[in-house]
Protein backbone atom coordinates (compact mmCIF):
# COMPACT_ATOMS: atom_id res chain seq x y z
CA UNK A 1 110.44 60.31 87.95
CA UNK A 2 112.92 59.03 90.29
CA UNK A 3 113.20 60.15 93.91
CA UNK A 4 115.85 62.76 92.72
CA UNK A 5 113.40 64.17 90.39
CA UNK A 6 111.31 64.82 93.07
CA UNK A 7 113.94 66.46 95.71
CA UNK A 8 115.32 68.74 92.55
CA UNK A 9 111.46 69.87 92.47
CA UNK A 10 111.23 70.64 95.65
CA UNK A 11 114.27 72.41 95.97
CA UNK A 12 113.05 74.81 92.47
CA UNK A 13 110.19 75.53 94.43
CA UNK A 14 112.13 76.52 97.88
CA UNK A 15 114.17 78.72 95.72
CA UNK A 16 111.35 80.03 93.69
CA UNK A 17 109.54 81.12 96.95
CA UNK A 18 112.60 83.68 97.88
CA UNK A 19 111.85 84.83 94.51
CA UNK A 20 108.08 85.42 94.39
CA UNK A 21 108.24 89.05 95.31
CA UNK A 22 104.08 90.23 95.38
CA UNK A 23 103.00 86.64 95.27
CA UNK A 24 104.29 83.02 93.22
CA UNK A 25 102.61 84.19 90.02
CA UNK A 26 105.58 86.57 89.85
CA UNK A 27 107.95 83.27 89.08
CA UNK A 28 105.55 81.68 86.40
CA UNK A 29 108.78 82.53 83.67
CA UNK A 30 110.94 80.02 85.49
CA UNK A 31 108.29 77.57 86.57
CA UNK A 32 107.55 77.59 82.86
CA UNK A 33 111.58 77.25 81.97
CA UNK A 34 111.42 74.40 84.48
CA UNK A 35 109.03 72.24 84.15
CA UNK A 36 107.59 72.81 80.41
CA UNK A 37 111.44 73.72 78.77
CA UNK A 38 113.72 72.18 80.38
CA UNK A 39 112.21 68.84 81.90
CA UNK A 40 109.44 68.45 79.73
CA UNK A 41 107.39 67.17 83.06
CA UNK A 42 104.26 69.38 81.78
CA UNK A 43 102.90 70.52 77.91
CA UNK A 44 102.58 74.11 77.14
CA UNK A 45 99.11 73.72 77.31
CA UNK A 46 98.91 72.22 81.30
CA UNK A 47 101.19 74.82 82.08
CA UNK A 48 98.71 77.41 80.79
CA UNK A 49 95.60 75.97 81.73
CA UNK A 50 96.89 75.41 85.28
CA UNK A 51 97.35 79.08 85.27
CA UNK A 52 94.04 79.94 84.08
CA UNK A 53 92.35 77.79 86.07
CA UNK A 54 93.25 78.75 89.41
CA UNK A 55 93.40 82.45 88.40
CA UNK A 56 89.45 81.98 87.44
CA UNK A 57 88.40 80.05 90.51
CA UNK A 58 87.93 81.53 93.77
CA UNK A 59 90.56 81.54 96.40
CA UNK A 60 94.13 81.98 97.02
CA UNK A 61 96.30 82.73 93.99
CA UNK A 62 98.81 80.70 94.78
CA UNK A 63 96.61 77.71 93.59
CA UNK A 64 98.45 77.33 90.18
CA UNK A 65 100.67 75.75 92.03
CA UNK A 66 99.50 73.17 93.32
CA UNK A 67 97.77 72.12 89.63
CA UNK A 68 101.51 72.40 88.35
CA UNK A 69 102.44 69.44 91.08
CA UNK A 70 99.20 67.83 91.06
CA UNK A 71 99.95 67.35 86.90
CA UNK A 72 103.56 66.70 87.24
CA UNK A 73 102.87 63.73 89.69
CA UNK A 74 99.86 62.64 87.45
CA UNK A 75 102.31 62.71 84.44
CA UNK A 76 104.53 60.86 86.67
CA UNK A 77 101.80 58.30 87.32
CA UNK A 78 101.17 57.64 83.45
CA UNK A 79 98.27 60.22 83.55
CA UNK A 80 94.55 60.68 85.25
CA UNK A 81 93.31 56.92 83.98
CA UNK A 82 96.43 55.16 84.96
CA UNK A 83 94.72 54.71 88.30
CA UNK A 84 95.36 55.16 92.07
CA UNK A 85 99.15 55.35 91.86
CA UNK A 86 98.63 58.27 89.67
CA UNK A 87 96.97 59.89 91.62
CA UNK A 88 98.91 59.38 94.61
CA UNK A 89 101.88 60.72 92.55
CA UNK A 90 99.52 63.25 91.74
CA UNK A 91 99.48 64.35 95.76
CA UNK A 92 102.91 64.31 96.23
CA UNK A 93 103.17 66.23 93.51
CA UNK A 94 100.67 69.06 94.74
CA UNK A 95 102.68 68.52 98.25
CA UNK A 96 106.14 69.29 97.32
CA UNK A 97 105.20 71.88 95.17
CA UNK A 98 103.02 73.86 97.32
CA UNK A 99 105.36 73.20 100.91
CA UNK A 100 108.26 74.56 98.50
CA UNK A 101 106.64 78.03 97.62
CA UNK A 102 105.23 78.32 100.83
CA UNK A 103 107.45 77.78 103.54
CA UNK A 104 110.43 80.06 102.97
CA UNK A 105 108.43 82.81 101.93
CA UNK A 106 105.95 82.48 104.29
CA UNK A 107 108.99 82.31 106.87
CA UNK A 108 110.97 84.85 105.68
CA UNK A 109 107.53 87.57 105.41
CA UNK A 110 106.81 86.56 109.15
CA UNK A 111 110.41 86.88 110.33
CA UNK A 112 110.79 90.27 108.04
CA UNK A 113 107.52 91.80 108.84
CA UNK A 114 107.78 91.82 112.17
CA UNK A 115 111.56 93.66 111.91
CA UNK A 116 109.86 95.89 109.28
CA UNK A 117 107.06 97.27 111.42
CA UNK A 118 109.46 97.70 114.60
CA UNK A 119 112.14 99.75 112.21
CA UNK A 120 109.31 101.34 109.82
CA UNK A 121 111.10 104.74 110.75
CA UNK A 122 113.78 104.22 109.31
CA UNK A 123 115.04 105.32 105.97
CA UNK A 124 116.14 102.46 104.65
CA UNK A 125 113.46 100.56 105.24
CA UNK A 126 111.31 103.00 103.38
CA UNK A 127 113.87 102.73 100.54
CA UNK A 128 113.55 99.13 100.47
CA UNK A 129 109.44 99.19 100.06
CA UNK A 130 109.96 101.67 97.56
CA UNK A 131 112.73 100.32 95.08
CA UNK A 132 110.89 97.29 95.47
CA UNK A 133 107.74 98.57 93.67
CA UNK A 134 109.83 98.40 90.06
CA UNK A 135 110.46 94.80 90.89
CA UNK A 136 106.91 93.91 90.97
CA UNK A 137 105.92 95.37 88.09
CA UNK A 138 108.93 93.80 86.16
CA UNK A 139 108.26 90.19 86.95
CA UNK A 140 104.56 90.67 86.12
CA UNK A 141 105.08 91.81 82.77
CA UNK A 142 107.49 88.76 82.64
CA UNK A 143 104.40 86.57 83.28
CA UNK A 144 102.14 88.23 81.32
CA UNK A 145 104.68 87.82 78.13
CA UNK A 146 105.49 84.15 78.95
CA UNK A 147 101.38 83.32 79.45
CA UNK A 148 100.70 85.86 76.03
CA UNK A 149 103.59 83.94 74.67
CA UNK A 150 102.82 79.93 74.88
CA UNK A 151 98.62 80.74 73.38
CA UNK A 152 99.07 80.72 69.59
CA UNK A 153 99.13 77.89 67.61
CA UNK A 154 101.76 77.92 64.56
CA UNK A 155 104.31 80.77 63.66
CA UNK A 156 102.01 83.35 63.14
CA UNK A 157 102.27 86.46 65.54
CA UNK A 158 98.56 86.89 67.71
CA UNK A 159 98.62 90.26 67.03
CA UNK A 160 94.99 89.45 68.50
CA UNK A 161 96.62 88.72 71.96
CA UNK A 162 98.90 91.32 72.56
CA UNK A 163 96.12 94.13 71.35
CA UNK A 164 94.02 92.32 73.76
CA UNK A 165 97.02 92.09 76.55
CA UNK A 166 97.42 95.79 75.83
CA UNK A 167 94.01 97.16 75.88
CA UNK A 168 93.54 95.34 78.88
CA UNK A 169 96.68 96.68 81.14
CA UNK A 170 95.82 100.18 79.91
CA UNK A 171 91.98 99.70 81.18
CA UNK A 172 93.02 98.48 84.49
CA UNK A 173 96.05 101.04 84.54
CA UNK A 174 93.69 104.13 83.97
CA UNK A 175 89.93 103.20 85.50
CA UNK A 176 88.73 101.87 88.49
CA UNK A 177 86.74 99.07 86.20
CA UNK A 178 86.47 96.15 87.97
CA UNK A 179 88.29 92.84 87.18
CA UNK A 180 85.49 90.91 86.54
CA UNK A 181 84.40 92.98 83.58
CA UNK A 182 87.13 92.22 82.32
CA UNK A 183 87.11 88.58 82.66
CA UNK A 184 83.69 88.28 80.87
CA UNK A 185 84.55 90.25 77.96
CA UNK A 186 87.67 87.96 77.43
CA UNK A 187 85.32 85.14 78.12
CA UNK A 188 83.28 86.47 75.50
CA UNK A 189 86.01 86.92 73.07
CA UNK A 190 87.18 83.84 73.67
CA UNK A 191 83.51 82.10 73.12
CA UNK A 192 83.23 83.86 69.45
CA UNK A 193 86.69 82.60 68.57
CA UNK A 194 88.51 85.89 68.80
CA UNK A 195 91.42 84.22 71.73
């Protein structure tokens, strides 16, 4: 990856942040058109696991990110045993990424919150919080699809998945079950071989 490479990242990402309405997993579909589709700078199955792995740990969500630069710049390097310049690419990577879906958000929510709660009276301000609530829910079920999407292995439909992706949605739709529960059954699916 040239310099370019790396400006035409970070500029994907600035955009993408003005786009992650209710957080950056919002904007997986294009990160996925981006880096897996178009520049071939990550497989299907980094792209995924760098999802799954930073949904599963503890902290921010946001960290799928920074695993999508971290294995950019790695791939960059010539991969995790190419040695300390691939790792170093691996930084940068993990750097321009995560400045890029941070800042503008971050600026424009500080900037627009403060407006908000001075004008929170106002009608089209309520309007706005409203209409955006369809928004939210659109691009989620946009990264649920892609995610459901990229996890089978030939030309076979996984049926399997989207019953799965289904049952799921409709248990966290209509109970207060928590999350977790959730989690370990599809870790337990996933140990027997069913996902």
């Amino acid at each position: 990856m040239g310099w370019q490479d790396w400006l035409a990242l970070l500029a994907q990402y600035l955009m993408l942040s003005m786009l992650s309405i209710s957080g950056a997993i919002t904007t997986v579909p294009d990160m996925h058109r981006y880096l897996v589709e178009r520049n071939g700078w990550l497989t299907e199955a980094q792209f995924t696991s760098s999802v799954a792995i930073a949904q599963a740990a503890p902290g921010p969500n946001v960290l799928f990110v920074a695993l999508m630069g971290w294995n950019v710049g790695l791939n960059a390097g010539g991969g995790i045993g190419a040695g300390p310049q691939a790792w170093l690419l691996g930084l940068l990577g993990l750097m321009i990424t995560m400045v890029g879906i941070m800042l503008p958000s971050t600026t424009l929510t500080y900037v627009a919150t403060r407006w908000g709660h001075r004008n929170r009276d106002r009608r089209e301000v309520r309007a706005f919080k409203q209409g955006m609530a369809p928004v939210v829910v659109g691009l989620l079920i946009a990264t649920g699809w892609v995610l459901a999407s990229g996890n089978h292995a030939g030309s076979a439909p996984a049926w399997h998945l989207w019953l799965l992706t289904s049952v799921s949605a409709f248990i966290v739709w209509r109970t207060r079950l928590h999350l977790l529960w959730l989690l370990g059954a599809g870790a337990a699916l996933g140990a027997i071989g069913f996902v």
